[in-house]
N, C-alpha and C. Protein backbone atom coordinates (compact mmCIF):
# COMPACT_ATOMS: atom_id res chain seq x y z
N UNK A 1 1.78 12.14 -5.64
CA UNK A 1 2.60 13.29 -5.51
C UNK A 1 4.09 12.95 -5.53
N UNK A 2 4.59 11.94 -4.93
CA UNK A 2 6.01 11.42 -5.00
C UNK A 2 6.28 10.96 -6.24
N UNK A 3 5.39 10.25 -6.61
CA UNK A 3 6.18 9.72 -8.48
C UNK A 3 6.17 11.33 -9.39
N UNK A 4 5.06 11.74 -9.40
CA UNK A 4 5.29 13.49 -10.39
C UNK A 4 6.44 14.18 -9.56
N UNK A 5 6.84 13.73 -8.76
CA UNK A 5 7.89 14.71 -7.88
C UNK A 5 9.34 14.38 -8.24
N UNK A 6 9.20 12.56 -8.54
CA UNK A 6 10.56 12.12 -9.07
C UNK A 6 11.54 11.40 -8.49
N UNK A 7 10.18 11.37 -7.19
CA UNK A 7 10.65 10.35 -5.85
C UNK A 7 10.24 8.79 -6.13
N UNK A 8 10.57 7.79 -5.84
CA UNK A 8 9.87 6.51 -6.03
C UNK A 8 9.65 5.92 -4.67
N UNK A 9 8.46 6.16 -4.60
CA UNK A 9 7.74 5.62 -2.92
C UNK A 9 8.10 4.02 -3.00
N UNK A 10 8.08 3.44 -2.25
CA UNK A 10 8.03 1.85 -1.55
C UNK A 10 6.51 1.52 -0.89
N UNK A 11 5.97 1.01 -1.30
CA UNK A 11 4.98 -0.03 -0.17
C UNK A 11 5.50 -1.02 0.21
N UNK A 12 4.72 -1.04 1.46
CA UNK A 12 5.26 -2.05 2.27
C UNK A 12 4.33 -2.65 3.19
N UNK A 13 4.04 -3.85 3.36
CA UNK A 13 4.90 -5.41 3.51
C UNK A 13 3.74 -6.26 2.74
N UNK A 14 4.15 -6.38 1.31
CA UNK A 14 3.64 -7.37 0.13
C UNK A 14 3.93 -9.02 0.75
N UNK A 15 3.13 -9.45 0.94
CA UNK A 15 1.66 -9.73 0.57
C UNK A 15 0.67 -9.00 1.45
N UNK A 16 1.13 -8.45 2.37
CA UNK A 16 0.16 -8.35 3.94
C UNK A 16 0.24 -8.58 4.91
N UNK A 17 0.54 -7.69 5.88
CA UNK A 17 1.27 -8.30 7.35
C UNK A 17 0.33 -8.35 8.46
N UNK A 18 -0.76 -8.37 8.50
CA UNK A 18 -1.78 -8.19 9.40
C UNK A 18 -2.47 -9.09 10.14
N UNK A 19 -2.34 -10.05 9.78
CA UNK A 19 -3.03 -11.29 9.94
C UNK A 19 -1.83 -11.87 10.48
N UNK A 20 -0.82 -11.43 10.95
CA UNK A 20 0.56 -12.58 12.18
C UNK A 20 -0.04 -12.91 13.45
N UNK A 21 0.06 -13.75 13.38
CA UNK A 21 0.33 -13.69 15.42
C UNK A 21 1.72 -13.97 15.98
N UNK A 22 3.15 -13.24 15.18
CA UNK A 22 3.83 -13.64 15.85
C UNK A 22 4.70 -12.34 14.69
N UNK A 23 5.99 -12.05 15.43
CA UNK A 23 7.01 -10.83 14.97
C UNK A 23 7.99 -11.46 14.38
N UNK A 24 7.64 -11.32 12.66
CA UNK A 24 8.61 -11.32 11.77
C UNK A 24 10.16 -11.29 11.79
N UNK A 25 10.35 -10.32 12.74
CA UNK A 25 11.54 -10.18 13.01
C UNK A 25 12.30 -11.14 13.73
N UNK A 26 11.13 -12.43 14.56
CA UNK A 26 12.04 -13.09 15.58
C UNK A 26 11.74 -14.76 14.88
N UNK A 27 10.82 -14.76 14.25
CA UNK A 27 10.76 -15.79 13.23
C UNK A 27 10.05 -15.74 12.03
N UNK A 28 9.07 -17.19 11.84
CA UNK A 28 8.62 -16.95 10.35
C UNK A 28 7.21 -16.94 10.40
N UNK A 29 6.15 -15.95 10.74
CA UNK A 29 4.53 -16.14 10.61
C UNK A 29 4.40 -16.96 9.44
N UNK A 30 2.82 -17.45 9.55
CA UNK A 30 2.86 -18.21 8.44
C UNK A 30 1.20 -17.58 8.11
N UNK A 31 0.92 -17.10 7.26
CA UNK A 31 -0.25 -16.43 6.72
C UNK A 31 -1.57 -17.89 5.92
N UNK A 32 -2.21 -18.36 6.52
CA UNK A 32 -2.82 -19.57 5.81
C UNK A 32 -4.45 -18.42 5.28
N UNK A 33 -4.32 -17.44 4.60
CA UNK A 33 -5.10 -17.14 3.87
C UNK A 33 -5.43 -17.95 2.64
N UNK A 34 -6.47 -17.81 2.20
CA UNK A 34 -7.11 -18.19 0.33
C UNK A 34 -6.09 -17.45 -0.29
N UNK A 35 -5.75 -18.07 -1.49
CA UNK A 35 -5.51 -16.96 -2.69
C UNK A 35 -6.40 -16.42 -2.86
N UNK A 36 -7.71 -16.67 -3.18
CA UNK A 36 -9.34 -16.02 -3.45
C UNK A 36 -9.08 -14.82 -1.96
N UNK A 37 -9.02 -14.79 -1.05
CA UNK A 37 -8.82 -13.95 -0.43
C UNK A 37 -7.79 -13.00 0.04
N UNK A 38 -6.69 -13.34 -0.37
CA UNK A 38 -5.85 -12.18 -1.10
C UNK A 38 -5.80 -11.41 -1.90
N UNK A 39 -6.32 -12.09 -2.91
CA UNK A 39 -6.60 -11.41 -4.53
C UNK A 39 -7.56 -10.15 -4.44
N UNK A 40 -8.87 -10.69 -2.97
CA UNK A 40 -9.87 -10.06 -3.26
C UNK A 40 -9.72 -8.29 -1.92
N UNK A 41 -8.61 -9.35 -1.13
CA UNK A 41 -8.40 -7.87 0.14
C UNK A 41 -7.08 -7.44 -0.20
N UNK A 42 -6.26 -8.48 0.61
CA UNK A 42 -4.62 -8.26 0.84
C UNK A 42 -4.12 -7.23 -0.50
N UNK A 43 -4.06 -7.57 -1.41
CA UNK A 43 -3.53 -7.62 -2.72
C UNK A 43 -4.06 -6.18 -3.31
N UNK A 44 -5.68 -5.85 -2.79
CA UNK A 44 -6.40 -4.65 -3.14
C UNK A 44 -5.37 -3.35 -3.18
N UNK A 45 -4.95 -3.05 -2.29
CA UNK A 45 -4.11 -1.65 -1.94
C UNK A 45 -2.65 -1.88 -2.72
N UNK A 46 -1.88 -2.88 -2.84
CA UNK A 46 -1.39 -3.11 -3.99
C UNK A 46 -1.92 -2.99 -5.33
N UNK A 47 -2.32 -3.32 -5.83
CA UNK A 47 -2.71 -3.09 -7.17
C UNK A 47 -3.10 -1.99 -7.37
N UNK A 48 -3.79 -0.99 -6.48
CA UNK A 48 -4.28 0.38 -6.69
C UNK A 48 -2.84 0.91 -6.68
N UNK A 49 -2.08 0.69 -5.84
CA UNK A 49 -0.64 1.90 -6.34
C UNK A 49 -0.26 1.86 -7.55
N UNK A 50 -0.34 0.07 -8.09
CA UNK A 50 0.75 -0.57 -9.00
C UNK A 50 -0.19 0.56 -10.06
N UNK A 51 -1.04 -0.01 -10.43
CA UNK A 51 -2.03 0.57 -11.41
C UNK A 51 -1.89 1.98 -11.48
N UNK A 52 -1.20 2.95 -10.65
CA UNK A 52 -1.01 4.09 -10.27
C UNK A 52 0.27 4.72 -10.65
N UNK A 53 0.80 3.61 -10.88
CA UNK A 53 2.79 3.80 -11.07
C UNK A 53 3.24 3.86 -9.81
N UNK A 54 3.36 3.11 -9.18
CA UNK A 54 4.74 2.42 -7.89
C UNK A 54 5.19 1.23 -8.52
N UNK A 55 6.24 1.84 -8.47
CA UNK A 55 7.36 0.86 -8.93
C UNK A 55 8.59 0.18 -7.81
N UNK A 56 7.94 0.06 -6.74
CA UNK A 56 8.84 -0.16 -5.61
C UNK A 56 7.62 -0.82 -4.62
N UNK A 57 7.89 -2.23 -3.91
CA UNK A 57 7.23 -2.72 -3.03
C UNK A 57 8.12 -3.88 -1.98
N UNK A 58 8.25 -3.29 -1.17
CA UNK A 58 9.21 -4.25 -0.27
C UNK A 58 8.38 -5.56 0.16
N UNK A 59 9.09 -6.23 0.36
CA UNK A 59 8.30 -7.80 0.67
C UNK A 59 8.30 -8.30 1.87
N UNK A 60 7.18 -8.68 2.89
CA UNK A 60 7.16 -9.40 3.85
C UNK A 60 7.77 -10.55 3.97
N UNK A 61 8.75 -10.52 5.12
CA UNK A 61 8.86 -12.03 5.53
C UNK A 61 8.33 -13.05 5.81
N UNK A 62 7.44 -13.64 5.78
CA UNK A 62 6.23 -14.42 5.63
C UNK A 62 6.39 -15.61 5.06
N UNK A 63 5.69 -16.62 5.72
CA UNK A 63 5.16 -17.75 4.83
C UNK A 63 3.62 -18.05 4.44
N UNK A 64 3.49 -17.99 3.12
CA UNK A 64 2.32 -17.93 2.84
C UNK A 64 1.95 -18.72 1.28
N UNK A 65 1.43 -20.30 2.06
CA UNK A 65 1.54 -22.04 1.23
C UNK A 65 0.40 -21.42 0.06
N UNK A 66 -0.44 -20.35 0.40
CA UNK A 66 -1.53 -20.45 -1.25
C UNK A 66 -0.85 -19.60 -2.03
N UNK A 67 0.68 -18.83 -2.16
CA UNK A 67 1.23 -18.69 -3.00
C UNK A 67 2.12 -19.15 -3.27
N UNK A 68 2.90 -19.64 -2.39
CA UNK A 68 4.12 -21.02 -2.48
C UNK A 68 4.13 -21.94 -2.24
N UNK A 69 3.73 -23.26 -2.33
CA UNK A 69 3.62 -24.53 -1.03
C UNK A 69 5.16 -24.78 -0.75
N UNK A 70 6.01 -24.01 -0.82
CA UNK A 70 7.66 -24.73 -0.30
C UNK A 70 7.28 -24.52 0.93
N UNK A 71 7.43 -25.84 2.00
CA UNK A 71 7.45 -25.59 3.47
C UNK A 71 8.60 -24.38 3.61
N UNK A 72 7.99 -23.84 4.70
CA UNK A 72 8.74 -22.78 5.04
C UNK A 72 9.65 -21.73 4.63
N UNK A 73 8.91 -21.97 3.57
CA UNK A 73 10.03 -20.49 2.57
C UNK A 73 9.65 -19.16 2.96
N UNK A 74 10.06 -18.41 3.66
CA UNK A 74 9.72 -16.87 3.09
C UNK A 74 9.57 -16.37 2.04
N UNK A 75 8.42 -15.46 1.76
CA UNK A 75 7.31 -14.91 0.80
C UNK A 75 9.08 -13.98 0.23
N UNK A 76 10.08 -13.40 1.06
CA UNK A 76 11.41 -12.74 0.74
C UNK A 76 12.17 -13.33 -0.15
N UNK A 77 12.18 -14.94 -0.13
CA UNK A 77 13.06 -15.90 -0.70
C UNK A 77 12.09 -16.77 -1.93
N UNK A 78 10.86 -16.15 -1.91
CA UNK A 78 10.44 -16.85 -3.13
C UNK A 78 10.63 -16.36 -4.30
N UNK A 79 10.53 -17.37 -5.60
CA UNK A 79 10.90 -17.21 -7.05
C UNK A 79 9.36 -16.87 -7.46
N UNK A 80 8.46 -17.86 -6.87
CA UNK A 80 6.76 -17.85 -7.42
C UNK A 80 6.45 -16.13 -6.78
N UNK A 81 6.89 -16.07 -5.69
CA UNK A 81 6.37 -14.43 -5.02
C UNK A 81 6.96 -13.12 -6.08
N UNK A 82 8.10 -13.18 -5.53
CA UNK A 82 9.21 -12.33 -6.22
C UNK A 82 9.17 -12.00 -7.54
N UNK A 83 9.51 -13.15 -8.09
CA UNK A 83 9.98 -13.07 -10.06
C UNK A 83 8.56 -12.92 -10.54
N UNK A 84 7.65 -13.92 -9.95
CA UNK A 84 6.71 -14.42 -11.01
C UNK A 84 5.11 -13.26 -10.61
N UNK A 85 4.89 -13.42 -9.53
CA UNK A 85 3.93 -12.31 -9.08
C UNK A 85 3.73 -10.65 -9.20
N UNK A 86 4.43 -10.83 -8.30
CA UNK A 86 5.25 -9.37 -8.52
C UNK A 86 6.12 -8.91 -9.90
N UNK A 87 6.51 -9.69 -10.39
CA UNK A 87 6.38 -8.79 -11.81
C UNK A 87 5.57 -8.69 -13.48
N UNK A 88 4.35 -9.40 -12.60
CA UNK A 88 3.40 -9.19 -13.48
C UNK A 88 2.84 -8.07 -14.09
């Protein structure tokens, strides 16, 4: 209803924020999921918008090594997350 409307919705928090045990906001969770298990949950409700037309997805602060191995990068500050994933 928002894209036929002319609005461009945001999802939010790519890759998946559910799996922390600790608040983003005060440092860096680190998500040690599979890629095989991202692809097959996390990632699910993404791709149904994308596939849908959302063109807007804000990104978790997160570290998460089965899509980046840079120690401690935020999923925010990656090139492999950011450029290469996400604009597939």
């Amino acid at each position: 209803g928002y894209i036929k409307s002319g609005i461009i919705p945001c999802a939010k928090h790519f890759p998946g924020h559910g799996d922390t045990d600790s608040d983003s906001h005060l440092g860096l969770p680190k998500i040690n999921n599979s890629r095989a298990r991202l692809d097959s949950l996390e990632f699910y409700t993404f791709q149904y918008l994308f596939d849908r037309g959302l063109a807007s997805v804000m990104v978790a602060h997160l570290n998460v090594p089965s899509l980046d191995t840079t120690k401690n990068l935020p999923t925010t500050l990656s090139p492999k997350i950011v450029n290469e994933l996400l604009s597939k």
